[in-house]
PDB file of N, CA and C in Angstrom:
ATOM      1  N   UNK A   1       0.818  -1.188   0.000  1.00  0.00           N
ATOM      2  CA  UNK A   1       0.000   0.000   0.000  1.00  0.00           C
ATOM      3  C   UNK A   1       0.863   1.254   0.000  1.00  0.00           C
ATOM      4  N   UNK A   2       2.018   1.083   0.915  1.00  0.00           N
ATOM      5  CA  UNK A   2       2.478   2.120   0.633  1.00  0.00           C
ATOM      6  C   UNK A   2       3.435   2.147  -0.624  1.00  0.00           C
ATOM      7  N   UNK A   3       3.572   1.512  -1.727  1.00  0.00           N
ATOM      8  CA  UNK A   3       4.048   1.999  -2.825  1.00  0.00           C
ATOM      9  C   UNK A   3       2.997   2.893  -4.026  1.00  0.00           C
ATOM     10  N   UNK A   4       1.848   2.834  -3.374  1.00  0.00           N
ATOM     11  CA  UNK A   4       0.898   3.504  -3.960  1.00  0.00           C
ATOM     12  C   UNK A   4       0.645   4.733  -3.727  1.00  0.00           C
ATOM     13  N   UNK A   5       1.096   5.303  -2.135  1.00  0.00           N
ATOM     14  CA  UNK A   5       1.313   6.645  -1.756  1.00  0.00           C
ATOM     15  C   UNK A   5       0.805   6.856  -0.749  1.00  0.00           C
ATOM     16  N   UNK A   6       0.254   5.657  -0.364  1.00  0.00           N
ATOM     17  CA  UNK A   6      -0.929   5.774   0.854  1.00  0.00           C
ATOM     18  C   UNK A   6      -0.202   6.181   2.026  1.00  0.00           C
ATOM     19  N   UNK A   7      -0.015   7.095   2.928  1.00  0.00           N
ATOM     20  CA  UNK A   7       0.171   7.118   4.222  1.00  0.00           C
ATOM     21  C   UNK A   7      -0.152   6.113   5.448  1.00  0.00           C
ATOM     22  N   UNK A   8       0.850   6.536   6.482  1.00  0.00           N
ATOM     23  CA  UNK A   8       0.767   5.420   7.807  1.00  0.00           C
ATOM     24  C   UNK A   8      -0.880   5.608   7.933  1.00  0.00           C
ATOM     25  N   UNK A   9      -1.205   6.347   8.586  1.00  0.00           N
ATOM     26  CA  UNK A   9      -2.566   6.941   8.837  1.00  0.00           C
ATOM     27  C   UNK A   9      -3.561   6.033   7.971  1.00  0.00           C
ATOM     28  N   UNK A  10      -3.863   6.111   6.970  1.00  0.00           N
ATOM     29  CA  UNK A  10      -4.334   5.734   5.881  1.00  0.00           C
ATOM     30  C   UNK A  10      -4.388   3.670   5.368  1.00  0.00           C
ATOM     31  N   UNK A  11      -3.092   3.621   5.783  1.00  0.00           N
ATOM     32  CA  UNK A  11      -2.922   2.111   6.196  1.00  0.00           C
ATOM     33  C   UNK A  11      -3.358   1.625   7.086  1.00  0.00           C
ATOM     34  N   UNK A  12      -3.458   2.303   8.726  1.00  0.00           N
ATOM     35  CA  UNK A  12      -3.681   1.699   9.796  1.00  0.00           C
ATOM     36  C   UNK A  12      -5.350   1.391   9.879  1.00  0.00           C
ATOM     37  N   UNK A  13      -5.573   3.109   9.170  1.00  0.00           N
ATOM     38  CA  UNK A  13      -7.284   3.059   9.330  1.00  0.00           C
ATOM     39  C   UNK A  13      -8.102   2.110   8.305  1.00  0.00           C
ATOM     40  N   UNK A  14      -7.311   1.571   7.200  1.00  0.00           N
ATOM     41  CA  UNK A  14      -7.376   0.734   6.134  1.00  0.00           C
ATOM     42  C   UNK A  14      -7.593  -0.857   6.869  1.00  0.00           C
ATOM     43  N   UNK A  15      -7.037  -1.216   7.756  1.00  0.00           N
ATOM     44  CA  UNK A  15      -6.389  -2.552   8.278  1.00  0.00           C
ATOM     45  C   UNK A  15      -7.085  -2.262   9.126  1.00  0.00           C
ATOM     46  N   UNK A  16      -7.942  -1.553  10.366  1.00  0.00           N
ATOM     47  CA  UNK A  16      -8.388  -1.851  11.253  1.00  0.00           C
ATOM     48  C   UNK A  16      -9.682  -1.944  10.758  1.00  0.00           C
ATOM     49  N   UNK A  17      -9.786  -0.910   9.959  1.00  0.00           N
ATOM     50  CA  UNK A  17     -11.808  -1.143   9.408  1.00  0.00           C
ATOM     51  C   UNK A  17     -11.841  -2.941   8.553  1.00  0.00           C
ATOM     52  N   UNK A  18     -10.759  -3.440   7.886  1.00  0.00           N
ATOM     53  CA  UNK A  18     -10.403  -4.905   7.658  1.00  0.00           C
ATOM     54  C   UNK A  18     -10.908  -5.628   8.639  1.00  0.00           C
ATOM     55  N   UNK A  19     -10.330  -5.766   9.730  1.00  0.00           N
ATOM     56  CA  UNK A  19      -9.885  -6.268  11.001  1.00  0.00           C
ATOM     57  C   UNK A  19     -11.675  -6.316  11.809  1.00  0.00           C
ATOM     58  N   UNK A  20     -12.274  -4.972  11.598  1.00  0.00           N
ATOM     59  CA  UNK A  20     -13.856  -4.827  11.945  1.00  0.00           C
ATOM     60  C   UNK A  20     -14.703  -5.578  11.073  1.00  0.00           C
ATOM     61  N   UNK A  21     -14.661  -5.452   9.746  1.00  0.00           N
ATOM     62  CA  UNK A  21     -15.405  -6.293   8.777  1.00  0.00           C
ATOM     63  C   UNK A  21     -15.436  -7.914   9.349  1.00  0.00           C
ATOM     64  N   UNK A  22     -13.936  -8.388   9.834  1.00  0.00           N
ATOM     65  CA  UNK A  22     -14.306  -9.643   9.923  1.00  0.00           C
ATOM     66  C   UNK A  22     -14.621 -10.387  11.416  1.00  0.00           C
ATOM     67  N   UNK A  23     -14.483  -9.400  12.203  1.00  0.00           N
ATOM     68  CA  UNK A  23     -14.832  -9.426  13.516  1.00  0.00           C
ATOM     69  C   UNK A  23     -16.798  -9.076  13.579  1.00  0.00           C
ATOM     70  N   UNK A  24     -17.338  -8.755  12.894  1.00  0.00           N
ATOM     71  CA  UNK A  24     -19.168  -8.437  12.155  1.00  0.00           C
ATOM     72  C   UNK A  24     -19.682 -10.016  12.102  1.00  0.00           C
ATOM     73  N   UNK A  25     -20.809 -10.482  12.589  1.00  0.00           N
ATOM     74  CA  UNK A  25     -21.339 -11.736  12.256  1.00  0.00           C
ATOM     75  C   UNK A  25     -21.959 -11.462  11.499  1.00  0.00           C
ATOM     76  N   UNK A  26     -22.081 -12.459  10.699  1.00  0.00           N
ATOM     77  CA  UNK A  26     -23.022 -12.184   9.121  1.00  0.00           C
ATOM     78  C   UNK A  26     -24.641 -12.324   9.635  1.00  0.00           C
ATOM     79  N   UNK A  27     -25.194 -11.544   9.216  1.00  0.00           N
ATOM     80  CA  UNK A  27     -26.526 -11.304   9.365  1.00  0.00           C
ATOM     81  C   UNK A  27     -27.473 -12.164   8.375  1.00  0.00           C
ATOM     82  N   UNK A  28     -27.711 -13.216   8.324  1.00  0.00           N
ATOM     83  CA  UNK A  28     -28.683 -13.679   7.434  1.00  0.00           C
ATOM     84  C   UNK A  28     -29.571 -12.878   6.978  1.00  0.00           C
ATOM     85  N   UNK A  29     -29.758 -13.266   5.798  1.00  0.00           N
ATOM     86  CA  UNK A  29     -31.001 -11.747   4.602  1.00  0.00           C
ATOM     87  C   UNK A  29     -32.068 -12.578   5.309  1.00  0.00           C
ATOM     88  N   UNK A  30     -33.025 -11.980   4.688  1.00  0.00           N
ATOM     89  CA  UNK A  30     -34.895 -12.676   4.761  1.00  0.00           C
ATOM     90  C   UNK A  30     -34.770 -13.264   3.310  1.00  0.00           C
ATOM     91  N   UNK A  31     -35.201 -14.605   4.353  1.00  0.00           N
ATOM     92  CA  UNK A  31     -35.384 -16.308   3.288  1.00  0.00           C
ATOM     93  C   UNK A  31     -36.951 -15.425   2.334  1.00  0.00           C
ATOM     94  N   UNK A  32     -36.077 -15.467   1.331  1.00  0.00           N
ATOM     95  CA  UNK A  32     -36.653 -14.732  -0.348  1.00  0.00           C
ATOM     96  C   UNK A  32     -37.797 -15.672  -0.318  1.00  0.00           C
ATOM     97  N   UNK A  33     -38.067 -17.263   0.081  1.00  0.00           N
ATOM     98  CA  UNK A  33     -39.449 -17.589  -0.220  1.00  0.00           C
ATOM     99  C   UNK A  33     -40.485 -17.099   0.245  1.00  0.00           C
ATOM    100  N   UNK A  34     -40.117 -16.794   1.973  1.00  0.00           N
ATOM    101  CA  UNK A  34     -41.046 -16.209   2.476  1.00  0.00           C
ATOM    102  C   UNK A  34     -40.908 -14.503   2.287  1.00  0.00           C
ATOM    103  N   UNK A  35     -40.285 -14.162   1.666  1.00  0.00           N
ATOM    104  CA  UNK A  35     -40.608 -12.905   1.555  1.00  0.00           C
ATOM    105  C   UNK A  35     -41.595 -12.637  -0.282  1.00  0.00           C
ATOM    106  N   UNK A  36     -41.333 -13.594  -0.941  1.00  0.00           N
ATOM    107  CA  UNK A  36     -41.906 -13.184  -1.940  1.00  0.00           C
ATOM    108  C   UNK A  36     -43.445 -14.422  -1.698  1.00  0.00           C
ATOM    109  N   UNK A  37     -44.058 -14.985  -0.927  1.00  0.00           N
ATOM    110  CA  UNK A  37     -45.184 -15.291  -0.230  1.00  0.00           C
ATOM    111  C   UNK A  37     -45.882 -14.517   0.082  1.00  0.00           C
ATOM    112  N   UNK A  38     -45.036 -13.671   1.844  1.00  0.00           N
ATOM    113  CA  UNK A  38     -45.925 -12.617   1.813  1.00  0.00           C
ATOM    114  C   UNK A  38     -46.457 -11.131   0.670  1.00  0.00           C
ATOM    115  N   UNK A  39     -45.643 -10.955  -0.348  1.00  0.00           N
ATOM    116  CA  UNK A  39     -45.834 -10.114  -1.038  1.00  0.00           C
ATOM    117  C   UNK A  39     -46.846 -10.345  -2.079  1.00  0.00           C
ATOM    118  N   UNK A  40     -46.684 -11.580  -2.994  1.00  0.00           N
ATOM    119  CA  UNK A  40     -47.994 -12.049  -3.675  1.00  0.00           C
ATOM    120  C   UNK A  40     -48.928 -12.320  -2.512  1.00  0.00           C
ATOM    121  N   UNK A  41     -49.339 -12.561  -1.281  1.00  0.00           N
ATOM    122  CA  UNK A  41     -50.316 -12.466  -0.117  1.00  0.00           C
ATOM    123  C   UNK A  41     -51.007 -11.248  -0.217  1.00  0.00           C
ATOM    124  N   UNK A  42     -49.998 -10.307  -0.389  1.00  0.00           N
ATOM    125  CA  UNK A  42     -50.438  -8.706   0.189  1.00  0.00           C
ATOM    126  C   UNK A  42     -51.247  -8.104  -0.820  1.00  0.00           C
ATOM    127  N   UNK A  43     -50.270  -8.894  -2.048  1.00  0.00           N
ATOM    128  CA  UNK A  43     -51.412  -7.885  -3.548  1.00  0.00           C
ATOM    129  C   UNK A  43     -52.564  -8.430  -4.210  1.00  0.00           C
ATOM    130  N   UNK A  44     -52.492 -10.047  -3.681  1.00  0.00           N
ATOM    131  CA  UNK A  44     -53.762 -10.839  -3.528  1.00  0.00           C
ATOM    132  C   UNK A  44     -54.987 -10.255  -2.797  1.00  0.00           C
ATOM    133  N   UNK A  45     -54.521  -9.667  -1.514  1.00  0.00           N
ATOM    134  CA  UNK A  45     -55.221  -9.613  -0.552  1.00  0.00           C
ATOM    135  C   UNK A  45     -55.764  -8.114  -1.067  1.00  0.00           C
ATOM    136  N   UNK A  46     -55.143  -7.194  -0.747  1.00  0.00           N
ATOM    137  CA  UNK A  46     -55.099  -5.466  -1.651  1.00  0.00           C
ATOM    138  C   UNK A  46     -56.300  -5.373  -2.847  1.00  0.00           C
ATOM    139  N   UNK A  47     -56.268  -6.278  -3.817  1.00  0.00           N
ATOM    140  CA  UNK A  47     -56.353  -5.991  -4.983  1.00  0.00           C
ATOM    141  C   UNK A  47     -57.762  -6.605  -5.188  1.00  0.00           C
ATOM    142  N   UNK A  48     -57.876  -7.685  -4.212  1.00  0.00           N
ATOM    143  CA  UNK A  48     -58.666  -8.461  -4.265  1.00  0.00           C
ATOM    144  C   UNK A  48     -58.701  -9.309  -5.437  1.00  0.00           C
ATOM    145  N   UNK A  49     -57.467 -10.247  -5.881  1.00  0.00           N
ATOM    146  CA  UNK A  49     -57.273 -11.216  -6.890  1.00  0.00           C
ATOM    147  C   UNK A  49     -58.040 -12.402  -6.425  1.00  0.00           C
ATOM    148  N   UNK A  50     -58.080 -13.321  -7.640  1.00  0.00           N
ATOM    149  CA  UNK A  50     -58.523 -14.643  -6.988  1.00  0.00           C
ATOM    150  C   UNK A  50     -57.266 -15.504  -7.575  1.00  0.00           C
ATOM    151  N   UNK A  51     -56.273 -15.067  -7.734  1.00  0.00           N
ATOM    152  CA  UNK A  51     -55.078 -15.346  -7.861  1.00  0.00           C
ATOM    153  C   UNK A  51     -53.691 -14.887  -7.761  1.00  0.00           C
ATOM    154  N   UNK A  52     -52.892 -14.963  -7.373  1.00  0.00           N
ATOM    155  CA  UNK A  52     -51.618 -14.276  -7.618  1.00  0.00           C
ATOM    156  C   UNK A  52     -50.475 -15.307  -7.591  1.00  0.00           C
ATOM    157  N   UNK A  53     -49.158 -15.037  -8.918  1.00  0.00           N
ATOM    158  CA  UNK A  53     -48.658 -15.920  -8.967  1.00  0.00           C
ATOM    159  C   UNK A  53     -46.988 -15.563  -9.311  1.00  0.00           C
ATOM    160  N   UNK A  54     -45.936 -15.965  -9.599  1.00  0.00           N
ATOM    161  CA  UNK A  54     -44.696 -15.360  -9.771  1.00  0.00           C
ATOM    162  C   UNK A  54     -44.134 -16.306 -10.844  1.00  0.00           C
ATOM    163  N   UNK A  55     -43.203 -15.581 -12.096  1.00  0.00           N
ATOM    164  CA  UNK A  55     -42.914 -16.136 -13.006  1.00  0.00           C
ATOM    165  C   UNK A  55     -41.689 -16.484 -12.360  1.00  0.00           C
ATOM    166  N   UNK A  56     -40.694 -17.332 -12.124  1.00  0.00           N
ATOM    167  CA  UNK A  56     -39.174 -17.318 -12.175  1.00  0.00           C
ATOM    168  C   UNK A  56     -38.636 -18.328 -13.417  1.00  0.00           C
ATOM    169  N   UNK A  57     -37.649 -17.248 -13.849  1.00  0.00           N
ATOM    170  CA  UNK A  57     -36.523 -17.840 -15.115  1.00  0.00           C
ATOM    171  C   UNK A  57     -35.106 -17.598 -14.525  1.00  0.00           C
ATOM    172  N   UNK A  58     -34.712 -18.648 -14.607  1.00  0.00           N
ATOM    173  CA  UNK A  58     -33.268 -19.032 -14.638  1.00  0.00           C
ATOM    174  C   UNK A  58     -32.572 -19.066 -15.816  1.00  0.00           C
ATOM    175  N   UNK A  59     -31.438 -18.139 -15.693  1.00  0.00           N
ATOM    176  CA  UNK A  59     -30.613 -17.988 -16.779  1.00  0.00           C
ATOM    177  C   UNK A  59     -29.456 -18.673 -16.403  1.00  0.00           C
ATOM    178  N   UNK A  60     -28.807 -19.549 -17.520  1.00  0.00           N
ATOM    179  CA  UNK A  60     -27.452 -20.017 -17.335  1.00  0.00           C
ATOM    180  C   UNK A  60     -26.235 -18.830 -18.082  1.00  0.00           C
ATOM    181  N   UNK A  61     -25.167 -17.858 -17.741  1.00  0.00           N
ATOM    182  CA  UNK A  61     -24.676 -17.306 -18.615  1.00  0.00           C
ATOM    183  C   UNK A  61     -24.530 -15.893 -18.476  1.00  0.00           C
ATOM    184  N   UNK A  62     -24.738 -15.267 -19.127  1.00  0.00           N
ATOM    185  CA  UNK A  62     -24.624 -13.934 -19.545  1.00  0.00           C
ATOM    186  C   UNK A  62     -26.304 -13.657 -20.273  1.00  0.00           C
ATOM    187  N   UNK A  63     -27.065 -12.370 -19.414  1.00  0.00           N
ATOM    188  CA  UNK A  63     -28.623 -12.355 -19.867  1.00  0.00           C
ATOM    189  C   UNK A  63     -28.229 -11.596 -20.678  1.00  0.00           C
TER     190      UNK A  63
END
């Protein structure tokens, strides 16, 4: 780092915010099934459908 120009300062505060990132427990997201459940629920419910439903496509690649 420092052949790049970076200062002590700049390194230390570099390496300790490092040092914080991996000292952080990972927070699990919200399990996407139940979140996209309750959401077709909500616009079912809202809209008053007698259906609501979700397309998913899987791409292998480059879309």
């Amino acid at each position: 780092m420092r052949r790049k120009g970076w200062s002590d300062a700049k390194i230390a505060r570099a390496m300790g915010d490092k040092r914080k990132s991996y000292a952080k427990p990972d927070r699990p997201g919200p399990d996407s099934l139940e979140l996209w459940h309750a959401v077709l629920h909500d616009l079912r419910s809202e809209l008053n459908l007698p259906y609501a439903g979700l397309l998913v496509r899987v791409y292998r690649g480059d879309v």
